[in-house]
Protein backbone atom coordinates (compact mmCIF):
# COMPACT_ATOMS: atom_id res chain seq x y z
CA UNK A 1 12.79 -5.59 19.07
CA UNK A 2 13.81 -5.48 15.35
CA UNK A 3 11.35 -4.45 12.85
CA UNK A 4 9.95 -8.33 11.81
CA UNK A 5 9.49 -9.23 15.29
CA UNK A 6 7.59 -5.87 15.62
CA UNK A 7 5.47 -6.14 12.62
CA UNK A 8 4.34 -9.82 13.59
CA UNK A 9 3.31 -8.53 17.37
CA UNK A 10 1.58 -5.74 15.51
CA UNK A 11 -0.38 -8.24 13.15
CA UNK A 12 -1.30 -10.07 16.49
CA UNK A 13 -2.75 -7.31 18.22
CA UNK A 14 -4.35 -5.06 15.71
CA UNK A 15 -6.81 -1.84 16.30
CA UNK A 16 -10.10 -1.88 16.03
CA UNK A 17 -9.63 0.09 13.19
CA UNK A 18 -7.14 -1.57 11.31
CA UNK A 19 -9.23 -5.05 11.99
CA UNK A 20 -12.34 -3.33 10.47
CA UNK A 21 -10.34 -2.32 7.22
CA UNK A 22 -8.51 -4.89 6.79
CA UNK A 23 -11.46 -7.34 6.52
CA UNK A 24 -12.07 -5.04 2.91
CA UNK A 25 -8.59 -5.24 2.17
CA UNK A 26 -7.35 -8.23 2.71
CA UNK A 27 -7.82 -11.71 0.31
CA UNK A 28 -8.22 -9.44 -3.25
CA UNK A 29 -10.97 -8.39 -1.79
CA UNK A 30 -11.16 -4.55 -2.57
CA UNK A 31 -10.95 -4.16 -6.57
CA UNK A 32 -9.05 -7.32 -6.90
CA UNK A 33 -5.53 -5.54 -5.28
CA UNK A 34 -3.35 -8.01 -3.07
CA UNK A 35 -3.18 -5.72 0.28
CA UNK A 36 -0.29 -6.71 3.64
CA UNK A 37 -0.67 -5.43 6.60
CA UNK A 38 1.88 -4.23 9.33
CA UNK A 39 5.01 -4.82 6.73
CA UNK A 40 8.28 -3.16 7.25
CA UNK A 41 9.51 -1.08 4.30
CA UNK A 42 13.00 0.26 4.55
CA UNK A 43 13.14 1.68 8.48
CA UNK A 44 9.56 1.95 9.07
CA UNK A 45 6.52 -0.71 9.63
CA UNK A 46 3.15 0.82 7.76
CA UNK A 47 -0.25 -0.37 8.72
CA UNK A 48 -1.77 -1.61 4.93
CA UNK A 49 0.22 -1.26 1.27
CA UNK A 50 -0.54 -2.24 -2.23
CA UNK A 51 2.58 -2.97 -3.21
CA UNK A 52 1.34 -3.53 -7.01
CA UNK A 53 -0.01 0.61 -6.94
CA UNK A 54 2.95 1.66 -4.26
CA UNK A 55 -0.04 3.02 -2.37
CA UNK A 56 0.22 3.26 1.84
CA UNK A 57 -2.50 3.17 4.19
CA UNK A 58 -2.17 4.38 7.23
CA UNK A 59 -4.31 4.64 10.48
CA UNK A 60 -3.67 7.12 12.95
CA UNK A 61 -4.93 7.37 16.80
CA UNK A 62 -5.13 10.44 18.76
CA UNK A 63 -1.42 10.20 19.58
CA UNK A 64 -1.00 10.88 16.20
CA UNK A 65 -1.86 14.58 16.53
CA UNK A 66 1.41 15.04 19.15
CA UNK A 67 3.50 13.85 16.61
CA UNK A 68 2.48 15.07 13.54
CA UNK A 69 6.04 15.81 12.51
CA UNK A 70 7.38 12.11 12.86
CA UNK A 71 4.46 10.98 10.53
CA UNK A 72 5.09 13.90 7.81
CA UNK A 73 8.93 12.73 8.43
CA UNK A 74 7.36 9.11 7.21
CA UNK A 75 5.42 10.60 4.71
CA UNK A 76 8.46 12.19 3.05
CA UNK A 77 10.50 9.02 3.42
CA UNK A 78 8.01 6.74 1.56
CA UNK A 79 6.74 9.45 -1.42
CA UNK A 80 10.36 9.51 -1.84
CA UNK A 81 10.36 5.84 -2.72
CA UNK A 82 7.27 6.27 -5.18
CA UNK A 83 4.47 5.59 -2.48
CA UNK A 84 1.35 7.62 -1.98
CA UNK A 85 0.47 7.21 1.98
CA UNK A 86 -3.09 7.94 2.86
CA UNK A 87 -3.71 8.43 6.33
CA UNK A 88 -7.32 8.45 8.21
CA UNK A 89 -8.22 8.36 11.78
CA UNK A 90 -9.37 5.67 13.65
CA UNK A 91 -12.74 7.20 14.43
CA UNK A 92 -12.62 7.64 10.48
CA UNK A 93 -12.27 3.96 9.37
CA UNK A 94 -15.10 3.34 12.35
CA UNK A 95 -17.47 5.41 11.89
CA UNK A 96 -17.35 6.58 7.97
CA UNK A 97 -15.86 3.06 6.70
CA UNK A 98 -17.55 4.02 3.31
CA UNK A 99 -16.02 7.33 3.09
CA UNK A 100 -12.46 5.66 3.34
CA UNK A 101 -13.17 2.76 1.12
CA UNK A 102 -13.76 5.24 -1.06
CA UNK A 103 -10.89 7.68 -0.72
CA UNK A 104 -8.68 4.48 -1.40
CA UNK A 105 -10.65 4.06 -4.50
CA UNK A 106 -10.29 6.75 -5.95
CA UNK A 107 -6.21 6.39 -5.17
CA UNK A 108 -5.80 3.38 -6.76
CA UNK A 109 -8.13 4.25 -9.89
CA UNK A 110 -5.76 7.46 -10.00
CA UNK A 111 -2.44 5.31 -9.56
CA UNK A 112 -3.50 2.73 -12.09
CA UNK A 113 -4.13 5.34 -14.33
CA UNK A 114 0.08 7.31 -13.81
CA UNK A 115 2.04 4.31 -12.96
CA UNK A 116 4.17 1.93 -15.68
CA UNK A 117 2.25 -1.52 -16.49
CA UNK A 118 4.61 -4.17 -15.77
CA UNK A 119 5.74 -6.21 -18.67
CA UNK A 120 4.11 -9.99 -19.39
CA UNK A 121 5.92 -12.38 -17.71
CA UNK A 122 5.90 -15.47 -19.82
CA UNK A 123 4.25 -17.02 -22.76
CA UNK A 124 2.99 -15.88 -26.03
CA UNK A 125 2.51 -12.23 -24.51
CA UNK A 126 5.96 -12.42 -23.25
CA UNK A 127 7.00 -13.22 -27.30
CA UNK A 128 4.64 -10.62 -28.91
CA UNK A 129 6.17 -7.99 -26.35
CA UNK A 130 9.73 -9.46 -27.59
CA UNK A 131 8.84 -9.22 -31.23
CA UNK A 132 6.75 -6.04 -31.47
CA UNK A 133 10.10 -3.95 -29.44
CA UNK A 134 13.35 -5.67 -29.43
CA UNK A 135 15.00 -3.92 -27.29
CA UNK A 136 12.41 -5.34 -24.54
CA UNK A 137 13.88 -6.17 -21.09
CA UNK A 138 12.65 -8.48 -19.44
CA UNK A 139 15.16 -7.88 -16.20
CA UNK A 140 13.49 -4.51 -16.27
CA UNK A 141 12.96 -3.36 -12.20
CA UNK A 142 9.18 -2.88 -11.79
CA UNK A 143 8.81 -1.72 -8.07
């Protein structure tokens, strides 16, 4: 199965978990940030990102605890590529749901507050950018 097929069966048949979080996440609904869930990125299919903060969420079951190497493996991979993972366990997102909206909070308060603002797209910002710093590029990479 390659890894688009997999993500969509894993969007069909979500946790209990990852259905109770992403009903925060999902539709701008936590703090206005545009969450997807199960998407492949590079070799690997993660359960939530913000792709706007580079930010991974990640929701681990107790056969996470046998292979604790394999996720720090992921971990690595993805911090890497400028992406904070936080992980929680299922019983986590359950039971404390608060506790986690919070932790992810606080992440994307701190990542709004160390990562580049992208420039304006169009319009008059777009030409006050332009004529305040001419050397503005506007092909300029932003995640």
């Amino acid at each position: 199965m390659n890894l688009t097929t997999n993500a969509k069966y894993l969007r069909r048949n979500m946790t209990d978990a990852e259905r109770k979080l992403w009903y925060y996440l999902r539709g701008h609904r936590f703090l206005g940030y545009k969450f997807k869930r199960q998407k492949p990125i590079g070799r690997y299919i993660v359960d939530f990102v913000c792709l706007e903060k580079a930010l991974i969420i990640e929701i681990d079951g107790g056969q996470h605890l046998e292979q604790r190497h394999k996720d720090d493996e992921r971990d690595h991979y993805f911090q890497r590529r400028g992406f904070q993972t936080l992980r929680f366990w299922n019983h986590d997102v359950l039971r404390e749901t608060e506790t986690v909206l919070e932790h992810i909070r606080h992440a994307l308060q701190s990542r709004a507050a160390t990562m580049p603002q992208p420039p304006p797209k169009s319009g008059r910002r777009l030409r006050s950018a332009m004529a305040k710093n001419p050397g503005f590029n506007t092909e300029e990479p932003w995640l």
